[in-house]
PDB file of N, CA and C in Angstrom:
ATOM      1  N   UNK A   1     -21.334   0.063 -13.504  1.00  0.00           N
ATOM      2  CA  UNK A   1     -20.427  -1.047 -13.698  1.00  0.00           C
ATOM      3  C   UNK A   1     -20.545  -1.547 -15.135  1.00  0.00           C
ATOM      4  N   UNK A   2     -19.338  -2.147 -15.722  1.00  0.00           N
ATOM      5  CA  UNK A   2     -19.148  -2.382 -17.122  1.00  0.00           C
ATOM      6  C   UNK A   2     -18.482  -3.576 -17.229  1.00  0.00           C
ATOM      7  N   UNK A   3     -18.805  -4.442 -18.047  1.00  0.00           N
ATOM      8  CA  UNK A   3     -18.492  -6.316 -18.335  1.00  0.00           C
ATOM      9  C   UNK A   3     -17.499  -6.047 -19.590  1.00  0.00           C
ATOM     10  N   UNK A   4     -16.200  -6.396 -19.890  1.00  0.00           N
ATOM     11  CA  UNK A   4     -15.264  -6.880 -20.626  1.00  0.00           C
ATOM     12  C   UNK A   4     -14.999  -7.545 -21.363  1.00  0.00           C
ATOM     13  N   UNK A   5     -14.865  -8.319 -22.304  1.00  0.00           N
ATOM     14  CA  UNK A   5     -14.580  -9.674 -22.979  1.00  0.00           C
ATOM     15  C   UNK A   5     -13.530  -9.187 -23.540  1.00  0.00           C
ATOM     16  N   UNK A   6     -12.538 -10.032 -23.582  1.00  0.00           N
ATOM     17  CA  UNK A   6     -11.208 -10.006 -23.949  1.00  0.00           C
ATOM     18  C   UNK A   6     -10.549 -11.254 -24.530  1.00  0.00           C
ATOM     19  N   UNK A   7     -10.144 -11.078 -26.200  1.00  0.00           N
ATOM     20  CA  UNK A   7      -9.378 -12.031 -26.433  1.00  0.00           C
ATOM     21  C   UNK A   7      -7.887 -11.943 -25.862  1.00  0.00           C
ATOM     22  N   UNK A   8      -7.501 -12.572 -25.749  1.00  0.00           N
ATOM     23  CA  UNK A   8      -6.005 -12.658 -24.966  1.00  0.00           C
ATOM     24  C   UNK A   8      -5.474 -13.661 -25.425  1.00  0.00           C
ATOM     25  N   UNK A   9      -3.797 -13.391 -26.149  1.00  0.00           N
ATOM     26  CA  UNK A   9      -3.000 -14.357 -26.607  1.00  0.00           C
ATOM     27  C   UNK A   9      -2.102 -14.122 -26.134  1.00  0.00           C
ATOM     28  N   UNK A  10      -1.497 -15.227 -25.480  1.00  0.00           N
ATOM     29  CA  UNK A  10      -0.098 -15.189 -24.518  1.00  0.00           C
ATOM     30  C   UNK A  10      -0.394 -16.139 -23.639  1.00  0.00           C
ATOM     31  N   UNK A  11      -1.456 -16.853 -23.273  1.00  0.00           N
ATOM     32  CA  UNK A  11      -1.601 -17.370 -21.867  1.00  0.00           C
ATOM     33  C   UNK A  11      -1.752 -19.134 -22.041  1.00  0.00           C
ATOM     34  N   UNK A  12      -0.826 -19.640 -21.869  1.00  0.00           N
ATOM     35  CA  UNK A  12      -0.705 -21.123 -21.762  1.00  0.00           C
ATOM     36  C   UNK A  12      -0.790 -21.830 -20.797  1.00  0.00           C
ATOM     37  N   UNK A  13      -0.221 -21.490 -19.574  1.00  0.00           N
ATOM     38  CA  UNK A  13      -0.702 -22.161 -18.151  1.00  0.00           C
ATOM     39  C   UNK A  13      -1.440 -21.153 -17.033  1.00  0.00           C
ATOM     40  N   UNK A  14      -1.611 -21.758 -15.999  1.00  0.00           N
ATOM     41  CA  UNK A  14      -1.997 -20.422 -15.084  1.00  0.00           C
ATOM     42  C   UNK A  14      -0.861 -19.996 -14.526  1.00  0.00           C
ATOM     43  N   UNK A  15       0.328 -20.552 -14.640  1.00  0.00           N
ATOM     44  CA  UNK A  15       1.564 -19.339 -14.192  1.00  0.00           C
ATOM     45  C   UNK A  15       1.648 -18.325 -15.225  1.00  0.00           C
ATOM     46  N   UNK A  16       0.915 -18.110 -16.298  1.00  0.00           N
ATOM     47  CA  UNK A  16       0.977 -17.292 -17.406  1.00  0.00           C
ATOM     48  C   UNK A  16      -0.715 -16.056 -17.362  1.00  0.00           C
ATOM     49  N   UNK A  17      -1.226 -16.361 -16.408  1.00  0.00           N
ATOM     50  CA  UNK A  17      -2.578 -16.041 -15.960  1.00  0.00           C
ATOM     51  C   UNK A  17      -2.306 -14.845 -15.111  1.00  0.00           C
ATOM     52  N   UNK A  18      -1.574 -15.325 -13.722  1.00  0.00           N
ATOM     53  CA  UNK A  18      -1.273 -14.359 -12.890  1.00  0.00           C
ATOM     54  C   UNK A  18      -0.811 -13.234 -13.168  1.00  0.00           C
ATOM     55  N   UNK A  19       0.310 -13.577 -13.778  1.00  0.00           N
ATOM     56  CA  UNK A  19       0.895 -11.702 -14.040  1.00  0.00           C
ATOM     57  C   UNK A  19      -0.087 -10.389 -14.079  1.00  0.00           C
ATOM     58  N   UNK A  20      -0.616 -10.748 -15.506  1.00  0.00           N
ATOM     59  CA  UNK A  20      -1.834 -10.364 -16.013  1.00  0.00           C
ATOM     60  C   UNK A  20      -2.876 -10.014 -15.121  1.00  0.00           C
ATOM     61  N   UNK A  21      -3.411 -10.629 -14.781  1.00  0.00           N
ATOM     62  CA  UNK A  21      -4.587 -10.832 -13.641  1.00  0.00           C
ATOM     63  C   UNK A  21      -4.963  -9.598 -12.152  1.00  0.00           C
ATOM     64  N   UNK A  22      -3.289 -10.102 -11.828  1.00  0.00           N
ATOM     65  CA  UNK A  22      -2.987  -9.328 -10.552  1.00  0.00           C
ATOM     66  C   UNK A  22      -2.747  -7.604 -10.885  1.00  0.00           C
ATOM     67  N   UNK A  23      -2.321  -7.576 -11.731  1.00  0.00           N
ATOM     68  CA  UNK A  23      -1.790  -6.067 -12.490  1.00  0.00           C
ATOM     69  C   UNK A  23      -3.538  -5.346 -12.946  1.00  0.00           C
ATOM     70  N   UNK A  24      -4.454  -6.199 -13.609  1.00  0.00           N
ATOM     71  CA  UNK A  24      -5.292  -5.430 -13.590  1.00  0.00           C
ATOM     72  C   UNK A  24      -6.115  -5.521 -12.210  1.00  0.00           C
ATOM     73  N   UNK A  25      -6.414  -5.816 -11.525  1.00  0.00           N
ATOM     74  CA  UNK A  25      -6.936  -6.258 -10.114  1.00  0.00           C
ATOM     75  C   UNK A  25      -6.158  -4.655  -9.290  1.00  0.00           C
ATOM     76  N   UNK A  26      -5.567  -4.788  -9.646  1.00  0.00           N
ATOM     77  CA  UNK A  26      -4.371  -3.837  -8.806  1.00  0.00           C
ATOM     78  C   UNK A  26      -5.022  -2.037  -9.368  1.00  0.00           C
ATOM     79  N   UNK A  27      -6.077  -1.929 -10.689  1.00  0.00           N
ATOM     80  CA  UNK A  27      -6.527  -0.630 -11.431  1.00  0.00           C
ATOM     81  C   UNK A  27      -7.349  -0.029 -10.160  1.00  0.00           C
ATOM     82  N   UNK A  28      -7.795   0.937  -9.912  1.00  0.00           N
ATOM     83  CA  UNK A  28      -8.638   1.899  -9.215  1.00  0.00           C
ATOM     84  C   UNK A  28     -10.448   0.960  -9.864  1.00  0.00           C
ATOM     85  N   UNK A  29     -10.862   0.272  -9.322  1.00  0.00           N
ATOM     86  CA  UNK A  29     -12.474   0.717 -10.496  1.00  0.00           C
ATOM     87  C   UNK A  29     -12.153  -0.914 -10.761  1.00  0.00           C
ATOM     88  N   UNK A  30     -11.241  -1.578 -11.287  1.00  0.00           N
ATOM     89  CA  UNK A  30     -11.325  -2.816 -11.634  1.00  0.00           C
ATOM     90  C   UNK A  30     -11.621  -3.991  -9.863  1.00  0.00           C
ATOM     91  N   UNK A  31     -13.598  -4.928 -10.414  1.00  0.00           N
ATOM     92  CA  UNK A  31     -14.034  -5.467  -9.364  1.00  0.00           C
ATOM     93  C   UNK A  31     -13.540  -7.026  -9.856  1.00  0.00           C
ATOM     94  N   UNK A  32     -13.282  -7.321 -11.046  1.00  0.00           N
ATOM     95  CA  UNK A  32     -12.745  -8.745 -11.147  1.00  0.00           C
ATOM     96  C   UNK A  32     -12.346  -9.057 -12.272  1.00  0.00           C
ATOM     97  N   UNK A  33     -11.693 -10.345 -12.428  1.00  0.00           N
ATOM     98  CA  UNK A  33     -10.925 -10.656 -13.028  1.00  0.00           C
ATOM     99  C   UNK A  33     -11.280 -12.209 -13.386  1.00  0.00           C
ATOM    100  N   UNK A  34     -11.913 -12.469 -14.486  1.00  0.00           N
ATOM    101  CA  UNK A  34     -11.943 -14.202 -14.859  1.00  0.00           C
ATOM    102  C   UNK A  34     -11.896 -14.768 -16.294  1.00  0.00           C
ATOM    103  N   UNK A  35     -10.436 -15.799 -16.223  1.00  0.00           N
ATOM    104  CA  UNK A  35     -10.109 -15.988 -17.282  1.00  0.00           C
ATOM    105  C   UNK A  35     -10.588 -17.554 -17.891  1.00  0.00           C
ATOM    106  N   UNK A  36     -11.467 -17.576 -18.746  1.00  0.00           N
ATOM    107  CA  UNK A  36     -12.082 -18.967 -19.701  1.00  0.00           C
ATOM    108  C   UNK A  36     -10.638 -19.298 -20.388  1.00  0.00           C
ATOM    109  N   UNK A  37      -9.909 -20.193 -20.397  1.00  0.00           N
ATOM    110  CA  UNK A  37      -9.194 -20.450 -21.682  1.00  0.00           C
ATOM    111  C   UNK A  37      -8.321 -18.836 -22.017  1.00  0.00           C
ATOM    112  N   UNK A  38      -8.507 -18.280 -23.316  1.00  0.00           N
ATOM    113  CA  UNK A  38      -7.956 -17.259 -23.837  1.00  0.00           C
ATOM    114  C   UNK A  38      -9.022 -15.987 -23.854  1.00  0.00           C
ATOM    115  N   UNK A  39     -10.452 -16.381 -23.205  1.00  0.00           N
ATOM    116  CA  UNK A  39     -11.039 -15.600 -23.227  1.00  0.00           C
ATOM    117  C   UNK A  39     -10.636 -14.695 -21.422  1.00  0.00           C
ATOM    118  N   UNK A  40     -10.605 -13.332 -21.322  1.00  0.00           N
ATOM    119  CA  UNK A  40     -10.612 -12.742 -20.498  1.00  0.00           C
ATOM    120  C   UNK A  40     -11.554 -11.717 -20.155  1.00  0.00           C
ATOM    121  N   UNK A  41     -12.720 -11.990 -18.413  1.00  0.00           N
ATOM    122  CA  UNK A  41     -13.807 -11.586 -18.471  1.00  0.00           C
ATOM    123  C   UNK A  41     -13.867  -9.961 -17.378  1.00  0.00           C
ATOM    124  N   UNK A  42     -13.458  -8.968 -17.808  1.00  0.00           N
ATOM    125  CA  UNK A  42     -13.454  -7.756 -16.485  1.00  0.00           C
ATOM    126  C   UNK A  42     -14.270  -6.968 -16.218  1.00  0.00           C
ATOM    127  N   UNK A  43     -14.743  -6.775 -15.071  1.00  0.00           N
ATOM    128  CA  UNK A  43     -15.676  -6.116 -14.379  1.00  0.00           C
ATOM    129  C   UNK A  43     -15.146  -4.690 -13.962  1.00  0.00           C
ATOM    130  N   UNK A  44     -15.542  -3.705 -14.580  1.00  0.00           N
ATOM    131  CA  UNK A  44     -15.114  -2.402 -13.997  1.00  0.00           C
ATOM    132  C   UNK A  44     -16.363  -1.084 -13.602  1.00  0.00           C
ATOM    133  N   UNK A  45     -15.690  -0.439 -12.973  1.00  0.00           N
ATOM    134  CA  UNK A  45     -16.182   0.576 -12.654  1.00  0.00           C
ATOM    135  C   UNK A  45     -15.732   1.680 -13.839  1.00  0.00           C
ATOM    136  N   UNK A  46     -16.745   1.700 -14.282  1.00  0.00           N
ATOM    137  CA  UNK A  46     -16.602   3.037 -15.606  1.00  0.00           C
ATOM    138  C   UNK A  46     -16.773   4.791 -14.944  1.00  0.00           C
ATOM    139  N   UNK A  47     -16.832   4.736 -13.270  1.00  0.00           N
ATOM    140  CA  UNK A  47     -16.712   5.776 -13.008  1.00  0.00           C
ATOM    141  C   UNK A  47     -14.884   6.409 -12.518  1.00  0.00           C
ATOM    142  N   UNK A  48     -14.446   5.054 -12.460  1.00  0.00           N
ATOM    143  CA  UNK A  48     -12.985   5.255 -11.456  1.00  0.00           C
ATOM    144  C   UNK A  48     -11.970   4.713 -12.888  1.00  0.00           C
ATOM    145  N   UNK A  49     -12.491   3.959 -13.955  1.00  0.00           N
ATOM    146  CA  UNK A  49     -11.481   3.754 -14.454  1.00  0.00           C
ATOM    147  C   UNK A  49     -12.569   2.944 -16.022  1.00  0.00           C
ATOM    148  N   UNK A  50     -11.570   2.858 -16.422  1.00  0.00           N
ATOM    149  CA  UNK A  50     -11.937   2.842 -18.365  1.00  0.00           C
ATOM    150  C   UNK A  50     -11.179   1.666 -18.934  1.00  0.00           C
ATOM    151  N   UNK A  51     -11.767   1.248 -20.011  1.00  0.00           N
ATOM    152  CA  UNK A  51     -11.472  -0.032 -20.754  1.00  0.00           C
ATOM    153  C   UNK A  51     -10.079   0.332 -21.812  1.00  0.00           C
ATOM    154  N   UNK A  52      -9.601   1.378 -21.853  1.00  0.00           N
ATOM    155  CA  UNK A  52      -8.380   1.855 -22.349  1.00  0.00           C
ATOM    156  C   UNK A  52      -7.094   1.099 -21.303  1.00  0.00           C
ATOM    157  N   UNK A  53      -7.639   1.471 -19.930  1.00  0.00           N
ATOM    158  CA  UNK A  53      -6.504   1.414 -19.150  1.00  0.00           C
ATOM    159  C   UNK A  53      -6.607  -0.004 -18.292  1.00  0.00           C
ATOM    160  N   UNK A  54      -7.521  -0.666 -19.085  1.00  0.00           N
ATOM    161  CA  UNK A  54      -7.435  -1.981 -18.503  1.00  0.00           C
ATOM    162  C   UNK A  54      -6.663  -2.915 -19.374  1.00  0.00           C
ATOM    163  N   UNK A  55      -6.734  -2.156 -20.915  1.00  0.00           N
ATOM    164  CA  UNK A  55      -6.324  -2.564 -21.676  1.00  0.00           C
ATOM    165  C   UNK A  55      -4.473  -2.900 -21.766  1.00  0.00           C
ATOM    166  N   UNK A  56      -4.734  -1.400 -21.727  1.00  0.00           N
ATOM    167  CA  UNK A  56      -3.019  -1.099 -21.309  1.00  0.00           C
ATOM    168  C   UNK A  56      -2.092  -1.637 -19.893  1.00  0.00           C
ATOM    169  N   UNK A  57      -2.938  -1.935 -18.938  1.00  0.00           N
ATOM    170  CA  UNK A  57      -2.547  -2.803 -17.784  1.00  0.00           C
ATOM    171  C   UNK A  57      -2.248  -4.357 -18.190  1.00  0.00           C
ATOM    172  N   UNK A  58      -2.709  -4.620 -19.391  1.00  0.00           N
ATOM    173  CA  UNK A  58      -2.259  -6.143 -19.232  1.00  0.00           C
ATOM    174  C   UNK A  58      -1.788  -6.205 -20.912  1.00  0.00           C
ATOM    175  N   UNK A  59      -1.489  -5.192 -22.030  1.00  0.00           N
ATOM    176  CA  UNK A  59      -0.688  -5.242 -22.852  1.00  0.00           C
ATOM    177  C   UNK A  59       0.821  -5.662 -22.484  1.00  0.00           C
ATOM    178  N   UNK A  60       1.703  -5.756 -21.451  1.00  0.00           N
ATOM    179  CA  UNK A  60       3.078  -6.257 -21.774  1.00  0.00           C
ATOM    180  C   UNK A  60       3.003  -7.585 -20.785  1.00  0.00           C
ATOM    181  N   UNK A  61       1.756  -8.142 -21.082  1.00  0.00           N
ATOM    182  CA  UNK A  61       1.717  -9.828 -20.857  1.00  0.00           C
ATOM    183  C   UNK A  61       1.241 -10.344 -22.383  1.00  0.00           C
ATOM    184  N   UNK A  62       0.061  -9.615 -22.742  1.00  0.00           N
ATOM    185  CA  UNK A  62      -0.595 -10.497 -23.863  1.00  0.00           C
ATOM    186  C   UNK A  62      -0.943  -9.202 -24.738  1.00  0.00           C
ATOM    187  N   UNK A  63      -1.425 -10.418 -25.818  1.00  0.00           N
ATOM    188  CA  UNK A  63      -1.804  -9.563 -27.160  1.00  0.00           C
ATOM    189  C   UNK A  63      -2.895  -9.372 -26.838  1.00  0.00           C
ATOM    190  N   UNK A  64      -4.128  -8.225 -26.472  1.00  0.00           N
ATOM    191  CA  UNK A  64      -5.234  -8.326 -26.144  1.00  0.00           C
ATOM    192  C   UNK A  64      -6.151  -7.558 -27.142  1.00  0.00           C
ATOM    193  N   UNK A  65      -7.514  -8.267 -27.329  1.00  0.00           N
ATOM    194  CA  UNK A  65      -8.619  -7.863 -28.668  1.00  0.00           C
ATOM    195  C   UNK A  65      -9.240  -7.845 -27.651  1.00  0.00           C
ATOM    196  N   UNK A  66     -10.557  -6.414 -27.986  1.00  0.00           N
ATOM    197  CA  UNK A  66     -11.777  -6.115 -26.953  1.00  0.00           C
ATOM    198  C   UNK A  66     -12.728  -7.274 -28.126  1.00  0.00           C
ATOM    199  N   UNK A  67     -13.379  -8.004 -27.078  1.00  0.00           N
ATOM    200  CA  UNK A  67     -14.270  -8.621 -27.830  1.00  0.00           C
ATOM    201  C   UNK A  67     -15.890  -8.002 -27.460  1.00  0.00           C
ATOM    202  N   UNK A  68     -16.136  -7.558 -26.799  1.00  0.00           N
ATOM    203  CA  UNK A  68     -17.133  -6.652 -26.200  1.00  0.00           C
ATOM    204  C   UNK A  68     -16.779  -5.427 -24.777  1.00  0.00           C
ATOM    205  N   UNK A  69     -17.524  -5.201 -24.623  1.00  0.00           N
ATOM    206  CA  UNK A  69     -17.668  -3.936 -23.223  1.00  0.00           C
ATOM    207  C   UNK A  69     -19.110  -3.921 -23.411  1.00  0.00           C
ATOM    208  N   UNK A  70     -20.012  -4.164 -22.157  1.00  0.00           N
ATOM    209  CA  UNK A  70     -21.128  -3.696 -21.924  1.00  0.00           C
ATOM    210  C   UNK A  70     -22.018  -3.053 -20.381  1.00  0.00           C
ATOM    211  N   UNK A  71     -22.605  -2.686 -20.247  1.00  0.00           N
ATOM    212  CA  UNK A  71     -22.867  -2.581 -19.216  1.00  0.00           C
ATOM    213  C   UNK A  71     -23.749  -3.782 -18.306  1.00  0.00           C
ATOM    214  N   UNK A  72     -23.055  -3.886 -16.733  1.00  0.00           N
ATOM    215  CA  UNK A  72     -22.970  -4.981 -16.411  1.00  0.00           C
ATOM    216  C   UNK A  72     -24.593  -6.300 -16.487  1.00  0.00           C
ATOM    217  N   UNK A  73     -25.700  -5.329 -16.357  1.00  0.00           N
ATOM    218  CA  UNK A  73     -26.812  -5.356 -16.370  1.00  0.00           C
ATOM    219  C   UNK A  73     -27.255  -5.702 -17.787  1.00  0.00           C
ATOM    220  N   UNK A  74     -26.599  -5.887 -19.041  1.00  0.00           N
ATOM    221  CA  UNK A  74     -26.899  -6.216 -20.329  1.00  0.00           C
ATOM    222  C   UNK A  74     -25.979  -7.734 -20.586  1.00  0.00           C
ATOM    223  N   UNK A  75     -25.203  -8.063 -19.770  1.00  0.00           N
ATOM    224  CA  UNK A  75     -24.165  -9.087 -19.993  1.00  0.00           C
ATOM    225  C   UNK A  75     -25.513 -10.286 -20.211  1.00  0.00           C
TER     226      UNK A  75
END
């Protein structure tokens, strides 16, 4: 398992949260989804699925910067 940090620009209310949210939730491998403010926090399975395609799951909501990836046990 692998921890996420994600800057994310686009998100002003939580009706602006969901889209986003549910779409990566919805990946093979992705266990969660939690958003601070503009920071966005994802939990994946690096055996079923990759930080490319988590990426690309929530590019046509927000502008998204990897601010880290680590493994979950180093967070």
């Amino acid at each position: 398992m692998r921890v996420a940090e994600l800057r994310v620009r686009g998100i002003g209310c939580e009706s602006c949260v969901l889209p986003g949210k549910e779409r990566a939730l919805r990946l093979k491998g992705v266990r969660s989804v939690k958003v601070y403010g503009s920071l966005m926090e994802v939990e994946y399975d690096e055996k079923e699925t990759d930080l490319e395609a988590v990426v690309k799951a929530l590019e046509p909501f927000y502008l998204v910067t990897v601010e880290s990836d680590k493994p979950l046990e180093q967070r």
